[in-house]
C-alpha atoms as a PDB file:
ATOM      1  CA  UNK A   1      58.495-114.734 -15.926  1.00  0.00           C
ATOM      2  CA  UNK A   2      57.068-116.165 -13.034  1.00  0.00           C
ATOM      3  CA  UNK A   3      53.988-117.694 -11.761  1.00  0.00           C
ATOM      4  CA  UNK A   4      52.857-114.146 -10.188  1.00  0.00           C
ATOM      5  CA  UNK A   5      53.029-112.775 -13.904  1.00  0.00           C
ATOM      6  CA  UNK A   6      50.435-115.507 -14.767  1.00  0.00           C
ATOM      7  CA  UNK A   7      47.740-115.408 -11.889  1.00  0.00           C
ATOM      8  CA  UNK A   8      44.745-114.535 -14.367  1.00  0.00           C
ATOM      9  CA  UNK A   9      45.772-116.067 -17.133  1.00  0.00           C
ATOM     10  CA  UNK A  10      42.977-118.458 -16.722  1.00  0.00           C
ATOM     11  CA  UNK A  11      40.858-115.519 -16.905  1.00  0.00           C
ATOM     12  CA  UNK A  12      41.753-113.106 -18.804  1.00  0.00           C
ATOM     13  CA  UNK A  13      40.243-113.627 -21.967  1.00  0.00           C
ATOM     14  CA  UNK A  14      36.719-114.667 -20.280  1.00  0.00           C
ATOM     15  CA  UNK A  15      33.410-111.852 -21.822  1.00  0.00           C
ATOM     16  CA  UNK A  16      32.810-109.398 -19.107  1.00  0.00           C
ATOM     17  CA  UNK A  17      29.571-110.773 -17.054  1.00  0.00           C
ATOM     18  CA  UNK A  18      26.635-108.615 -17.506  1.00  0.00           C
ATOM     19  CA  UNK A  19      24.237-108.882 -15.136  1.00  0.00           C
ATOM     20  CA  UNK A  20      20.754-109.669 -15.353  1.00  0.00           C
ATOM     21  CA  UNK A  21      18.932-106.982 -16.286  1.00  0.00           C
ATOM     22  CA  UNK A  22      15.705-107.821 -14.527  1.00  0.00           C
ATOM     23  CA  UNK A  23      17.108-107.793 -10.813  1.00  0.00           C
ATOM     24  CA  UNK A  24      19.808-105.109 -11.575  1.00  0.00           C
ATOM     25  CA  UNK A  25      18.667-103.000 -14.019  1.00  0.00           C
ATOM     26  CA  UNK A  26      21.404-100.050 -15.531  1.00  0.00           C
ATOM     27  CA  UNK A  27      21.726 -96.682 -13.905  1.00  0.00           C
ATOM     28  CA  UNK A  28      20.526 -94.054 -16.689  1.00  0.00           C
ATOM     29  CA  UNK A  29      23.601 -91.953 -17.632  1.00  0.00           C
ATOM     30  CA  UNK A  30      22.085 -89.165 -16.351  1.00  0.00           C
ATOM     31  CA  UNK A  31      21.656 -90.007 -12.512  1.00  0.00           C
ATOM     32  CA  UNK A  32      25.380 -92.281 -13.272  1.00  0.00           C
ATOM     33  CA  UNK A  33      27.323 -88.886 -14.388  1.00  0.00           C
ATOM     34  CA  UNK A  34      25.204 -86.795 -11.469  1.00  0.00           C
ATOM     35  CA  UNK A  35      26.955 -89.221  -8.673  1.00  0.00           C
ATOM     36  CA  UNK A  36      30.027 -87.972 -10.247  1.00  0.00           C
ATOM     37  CA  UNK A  37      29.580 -84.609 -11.087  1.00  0.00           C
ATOM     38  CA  UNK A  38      31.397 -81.202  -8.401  1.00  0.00           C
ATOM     39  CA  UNK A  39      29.668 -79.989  -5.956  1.00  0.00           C
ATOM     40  CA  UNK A  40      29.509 -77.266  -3.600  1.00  0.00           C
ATOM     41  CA  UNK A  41      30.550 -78.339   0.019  1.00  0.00           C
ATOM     42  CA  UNK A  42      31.509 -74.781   1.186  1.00  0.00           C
ATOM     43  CA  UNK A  43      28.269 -72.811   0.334  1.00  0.00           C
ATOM     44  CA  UNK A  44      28.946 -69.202   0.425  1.00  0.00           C
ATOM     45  CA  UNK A  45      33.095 -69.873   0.596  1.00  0.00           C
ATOM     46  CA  UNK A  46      34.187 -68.448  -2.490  1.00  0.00           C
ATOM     47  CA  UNK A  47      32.059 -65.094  -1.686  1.00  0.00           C
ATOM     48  CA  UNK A  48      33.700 -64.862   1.630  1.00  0.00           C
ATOM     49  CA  UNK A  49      37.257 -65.182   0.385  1.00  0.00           C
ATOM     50  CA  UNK A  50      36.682 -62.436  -2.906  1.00  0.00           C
ATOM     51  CA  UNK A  51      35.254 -60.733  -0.190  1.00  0.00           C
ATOM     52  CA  UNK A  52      38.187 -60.755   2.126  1.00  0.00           C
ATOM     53  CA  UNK A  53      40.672 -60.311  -1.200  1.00  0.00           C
ATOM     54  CA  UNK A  54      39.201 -56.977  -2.059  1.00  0.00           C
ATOM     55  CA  UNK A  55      39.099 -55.920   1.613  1.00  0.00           C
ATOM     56  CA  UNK A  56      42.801 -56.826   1.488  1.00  0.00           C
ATOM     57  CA  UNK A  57      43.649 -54.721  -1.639  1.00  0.00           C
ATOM     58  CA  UNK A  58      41.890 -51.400  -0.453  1.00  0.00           C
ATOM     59  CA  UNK A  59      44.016 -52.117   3.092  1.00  0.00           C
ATOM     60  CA  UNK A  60      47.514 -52.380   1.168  1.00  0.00           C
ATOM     61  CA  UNK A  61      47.111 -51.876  -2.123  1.00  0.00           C
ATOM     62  CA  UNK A  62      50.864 -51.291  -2.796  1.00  0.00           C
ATOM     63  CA  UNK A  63      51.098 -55.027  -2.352  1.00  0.00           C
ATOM     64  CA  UNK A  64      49.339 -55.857  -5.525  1.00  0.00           C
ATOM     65  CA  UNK A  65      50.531 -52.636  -7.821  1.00  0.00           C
ATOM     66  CA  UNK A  66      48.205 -52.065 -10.469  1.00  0.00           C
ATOM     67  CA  UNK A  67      46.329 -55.227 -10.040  1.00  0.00           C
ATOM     68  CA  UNK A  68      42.876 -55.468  -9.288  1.00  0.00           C
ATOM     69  CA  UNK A  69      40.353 -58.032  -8.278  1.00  0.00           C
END
């Protein structure tokens, strides 16, 4: 192995720092997952494009056989 393979070796086995919970309290998991939950950029998008799908069906339907939206 070489030295690169050791850089945190020093380190490694050091306790995770918390931080002090008086100047930076914890998130609530609530308002943590919400920063990570999906969201809706396209307003309205999905609408539009069923929209344009069933438009596209009643225009050729022999594209699509016996499928329907």
């Amino acid at each position: 192995m070489t030295d690169f393979d050791h850089r945190y070796d020093d380190i490694i086995d050091l306790p995770h720092p918390d931080p002090d919970p008086r100047r930076h309290p914890r998130m609530p998991r609530a308002e943590r997952a919400a920063q990570f939950a999906p969201f809706a950029a396209l307003t309205g998008f999905e609408g539009v494009i069923e929209d344009t799908a069933r438009q596209h069906l009643a225009d050729q339907p022999e594209m699509y056989g016996d499928e329907a939206f």
